[in-house]
N, C-alpha and C. Protein backbone atom coordinates (compact mmCIF):
# COMPACT_ATOMS: atom_id res chain seq x y z
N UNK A 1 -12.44 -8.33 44.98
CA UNK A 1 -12.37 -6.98 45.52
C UNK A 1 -12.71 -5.97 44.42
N UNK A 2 -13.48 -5.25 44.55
CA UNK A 2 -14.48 -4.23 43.96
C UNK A 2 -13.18 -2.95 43.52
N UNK A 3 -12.85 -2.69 41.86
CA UNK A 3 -11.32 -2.07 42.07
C UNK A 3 -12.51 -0.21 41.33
N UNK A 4 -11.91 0.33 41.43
CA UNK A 4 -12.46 1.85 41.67
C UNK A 4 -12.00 3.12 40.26
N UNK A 5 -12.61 3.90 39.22
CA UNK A 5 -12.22 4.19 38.59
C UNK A 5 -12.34 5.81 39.76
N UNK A 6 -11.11 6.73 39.68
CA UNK A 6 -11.51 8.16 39.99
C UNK A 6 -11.15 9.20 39.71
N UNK A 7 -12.13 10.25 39.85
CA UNK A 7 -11.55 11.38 38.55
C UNK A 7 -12.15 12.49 39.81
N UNK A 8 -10.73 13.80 39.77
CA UNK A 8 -10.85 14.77 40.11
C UNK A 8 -11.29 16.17 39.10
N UNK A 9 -12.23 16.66 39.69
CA UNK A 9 -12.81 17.56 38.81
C UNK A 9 -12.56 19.48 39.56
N UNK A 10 -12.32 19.88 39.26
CA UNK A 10 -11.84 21.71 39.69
C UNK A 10 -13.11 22.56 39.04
N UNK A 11 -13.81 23.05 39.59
CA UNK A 11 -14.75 23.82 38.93
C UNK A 11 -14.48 25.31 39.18
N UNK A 12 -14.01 26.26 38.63
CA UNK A 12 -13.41 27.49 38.58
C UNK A 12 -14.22 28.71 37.62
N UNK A 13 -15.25 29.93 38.02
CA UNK A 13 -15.66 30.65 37.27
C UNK A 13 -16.47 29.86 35.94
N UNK A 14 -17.38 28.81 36.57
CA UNK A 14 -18.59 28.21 35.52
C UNK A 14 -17.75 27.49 34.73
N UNK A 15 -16.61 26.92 34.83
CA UNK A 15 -15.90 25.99 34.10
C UNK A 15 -15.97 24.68 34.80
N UNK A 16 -15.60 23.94 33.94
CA UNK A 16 -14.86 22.14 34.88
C UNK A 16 -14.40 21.71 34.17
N UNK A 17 -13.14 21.09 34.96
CA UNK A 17 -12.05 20.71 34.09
C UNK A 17 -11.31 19.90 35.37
N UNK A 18 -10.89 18.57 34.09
CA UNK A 18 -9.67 17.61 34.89
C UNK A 18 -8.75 18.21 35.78
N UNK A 19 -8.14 17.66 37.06
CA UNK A 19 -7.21 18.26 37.64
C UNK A 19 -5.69 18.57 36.90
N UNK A 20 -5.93 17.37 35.50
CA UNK A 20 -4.50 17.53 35.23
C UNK A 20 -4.86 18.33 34.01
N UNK A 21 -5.60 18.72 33.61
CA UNK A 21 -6.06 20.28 32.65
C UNK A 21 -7.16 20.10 31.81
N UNK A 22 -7.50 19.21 31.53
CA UNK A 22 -8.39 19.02 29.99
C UNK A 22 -9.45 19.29 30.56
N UNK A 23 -9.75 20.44 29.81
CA UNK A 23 -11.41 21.00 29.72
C UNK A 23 -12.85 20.27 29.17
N UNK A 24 -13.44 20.28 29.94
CA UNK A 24 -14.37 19.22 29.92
C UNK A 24 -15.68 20.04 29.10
N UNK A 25 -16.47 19.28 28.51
CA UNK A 25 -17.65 19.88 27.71
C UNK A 25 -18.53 20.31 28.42
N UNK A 26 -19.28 21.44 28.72
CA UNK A 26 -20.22 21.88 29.55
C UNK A 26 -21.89 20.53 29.65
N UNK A 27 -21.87 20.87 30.09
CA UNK A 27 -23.51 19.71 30.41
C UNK A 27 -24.59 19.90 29.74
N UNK A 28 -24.78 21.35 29.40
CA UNK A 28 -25.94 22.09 28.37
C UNK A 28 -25.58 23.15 27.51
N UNK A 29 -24.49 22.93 26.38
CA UNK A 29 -23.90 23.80 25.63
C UNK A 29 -24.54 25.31 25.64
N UNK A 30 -25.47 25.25 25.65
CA UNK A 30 -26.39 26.60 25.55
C UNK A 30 -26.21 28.01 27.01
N UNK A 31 -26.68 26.77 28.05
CA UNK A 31 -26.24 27.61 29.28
C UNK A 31 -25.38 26.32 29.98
N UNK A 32 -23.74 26.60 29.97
CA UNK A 32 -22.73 25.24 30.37
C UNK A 32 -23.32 25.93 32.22
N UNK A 33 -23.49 24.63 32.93
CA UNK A 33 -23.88 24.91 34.30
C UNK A 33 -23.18 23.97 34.76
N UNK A 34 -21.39 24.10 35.60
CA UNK A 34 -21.31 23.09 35.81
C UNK A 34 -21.76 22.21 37.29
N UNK A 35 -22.50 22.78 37.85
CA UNK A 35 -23.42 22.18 39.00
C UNK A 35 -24.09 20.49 38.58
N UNK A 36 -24.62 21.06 37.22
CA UNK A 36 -25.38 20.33 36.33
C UNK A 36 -24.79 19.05 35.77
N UNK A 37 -23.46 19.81 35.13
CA UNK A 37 -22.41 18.57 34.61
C UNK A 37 -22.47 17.69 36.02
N UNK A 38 -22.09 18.44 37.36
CA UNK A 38 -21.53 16.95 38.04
C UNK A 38 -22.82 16.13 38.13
N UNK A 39 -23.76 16.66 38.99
CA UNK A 39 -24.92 16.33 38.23
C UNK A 39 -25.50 14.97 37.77
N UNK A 40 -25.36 15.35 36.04
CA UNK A 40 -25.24 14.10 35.19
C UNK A 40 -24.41 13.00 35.31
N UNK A 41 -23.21 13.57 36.21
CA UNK A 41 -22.08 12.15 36.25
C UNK A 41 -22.53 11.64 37.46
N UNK A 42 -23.60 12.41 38.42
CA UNK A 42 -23.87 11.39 39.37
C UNK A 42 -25.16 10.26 39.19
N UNK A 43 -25.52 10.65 38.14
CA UNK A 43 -26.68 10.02 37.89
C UNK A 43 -26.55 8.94 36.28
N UNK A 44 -25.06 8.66 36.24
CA UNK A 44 -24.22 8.14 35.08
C UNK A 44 -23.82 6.92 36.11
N UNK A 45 -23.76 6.85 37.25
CA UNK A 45 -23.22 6.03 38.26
C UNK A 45 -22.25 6.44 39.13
N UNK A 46 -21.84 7.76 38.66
CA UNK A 46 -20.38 8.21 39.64
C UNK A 46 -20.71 8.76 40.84
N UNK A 47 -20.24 8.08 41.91
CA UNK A 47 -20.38 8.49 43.24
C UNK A 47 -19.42 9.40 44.23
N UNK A 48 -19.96 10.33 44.76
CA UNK A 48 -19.02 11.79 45.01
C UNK A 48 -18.48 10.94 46.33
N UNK A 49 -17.27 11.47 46.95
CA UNK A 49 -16.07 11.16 47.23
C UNK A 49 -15.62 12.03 48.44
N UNK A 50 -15.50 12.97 47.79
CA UNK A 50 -15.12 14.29 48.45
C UNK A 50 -15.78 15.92 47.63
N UNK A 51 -15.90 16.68 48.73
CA UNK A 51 -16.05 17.84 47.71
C UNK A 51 -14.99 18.91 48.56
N UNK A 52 -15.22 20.24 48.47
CA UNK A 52 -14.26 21.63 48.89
C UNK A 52 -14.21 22.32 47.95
N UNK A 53 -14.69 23.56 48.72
CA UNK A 53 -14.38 24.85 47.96
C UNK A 53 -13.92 25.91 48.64
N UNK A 54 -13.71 27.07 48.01
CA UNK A 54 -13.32 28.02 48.45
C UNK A 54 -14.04 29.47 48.67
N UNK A 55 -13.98 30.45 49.36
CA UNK A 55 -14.48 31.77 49.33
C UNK A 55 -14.49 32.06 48.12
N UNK A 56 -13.88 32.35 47.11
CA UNK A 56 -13.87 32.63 46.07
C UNK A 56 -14.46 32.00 44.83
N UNK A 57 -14.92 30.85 45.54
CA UNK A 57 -15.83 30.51 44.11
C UNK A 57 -15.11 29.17 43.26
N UNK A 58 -14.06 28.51 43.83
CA UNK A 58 -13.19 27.71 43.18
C UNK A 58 -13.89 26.42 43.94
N UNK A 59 -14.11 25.30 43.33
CA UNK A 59 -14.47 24.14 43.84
C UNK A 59 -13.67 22.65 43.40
N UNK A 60 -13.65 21.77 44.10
CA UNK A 60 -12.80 20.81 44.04
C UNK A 60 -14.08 19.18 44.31
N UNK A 61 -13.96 18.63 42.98
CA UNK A 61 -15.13 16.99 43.59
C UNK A 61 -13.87 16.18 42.85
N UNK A 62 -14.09 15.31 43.89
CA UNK A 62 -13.53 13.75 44.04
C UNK A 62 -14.93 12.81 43.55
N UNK A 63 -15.02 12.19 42.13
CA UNK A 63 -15.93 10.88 42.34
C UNK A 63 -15.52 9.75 41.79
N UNK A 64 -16.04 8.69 41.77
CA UNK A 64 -15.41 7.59 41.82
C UNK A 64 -16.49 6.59 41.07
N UNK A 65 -16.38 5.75 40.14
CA UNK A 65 -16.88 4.44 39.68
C UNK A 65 -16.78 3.09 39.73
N UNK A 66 -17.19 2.14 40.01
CA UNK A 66 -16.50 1.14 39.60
C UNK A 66 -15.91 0.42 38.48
N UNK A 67 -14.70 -0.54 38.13
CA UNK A 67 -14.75 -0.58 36.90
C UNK A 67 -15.14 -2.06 36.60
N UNK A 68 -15.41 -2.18 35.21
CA UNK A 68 -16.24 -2.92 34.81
C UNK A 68 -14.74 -4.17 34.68
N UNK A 69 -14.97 -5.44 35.26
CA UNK A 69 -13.85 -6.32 35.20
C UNK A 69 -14.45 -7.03 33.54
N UNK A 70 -14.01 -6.91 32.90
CA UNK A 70 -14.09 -7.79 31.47
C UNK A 70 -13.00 -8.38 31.08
């Protein structure tokens, strides 16, 4: 059975960051886009899950990996 790594991500005013706080490195230090960051993690292998946002500009992704059994 195929077991699942998953990470919630909050994207708030051009930021992204863990649900449980740690600020994550922007995707292109120069101009941080985090559209971009998720982005790269989908094309890293991470597969989106869930998404939601809000009127205001606050966004919420669910993605998910598999993990490597070693």
């Amino acid at each position: 059975m195929q077991k699942w790594e998953y990470l919630e991500l909050k994207i708030t005013h051009g930021e992204v960051e863990l649900v449980d706080g740690e600020l994550l490195p922007p995707a292109e230090p120069r101009n941080p886009d985090p559209y971009k960051y998720v982005k790269s993690m989908l094309a890293d292998g991470w597969q989106l899950v869930t998404r939601s946002g809000t009127l205001s500009g606050e966004f919420s992704v669910v993605l998910k990996r598999p993990l490597n059994d070693e």
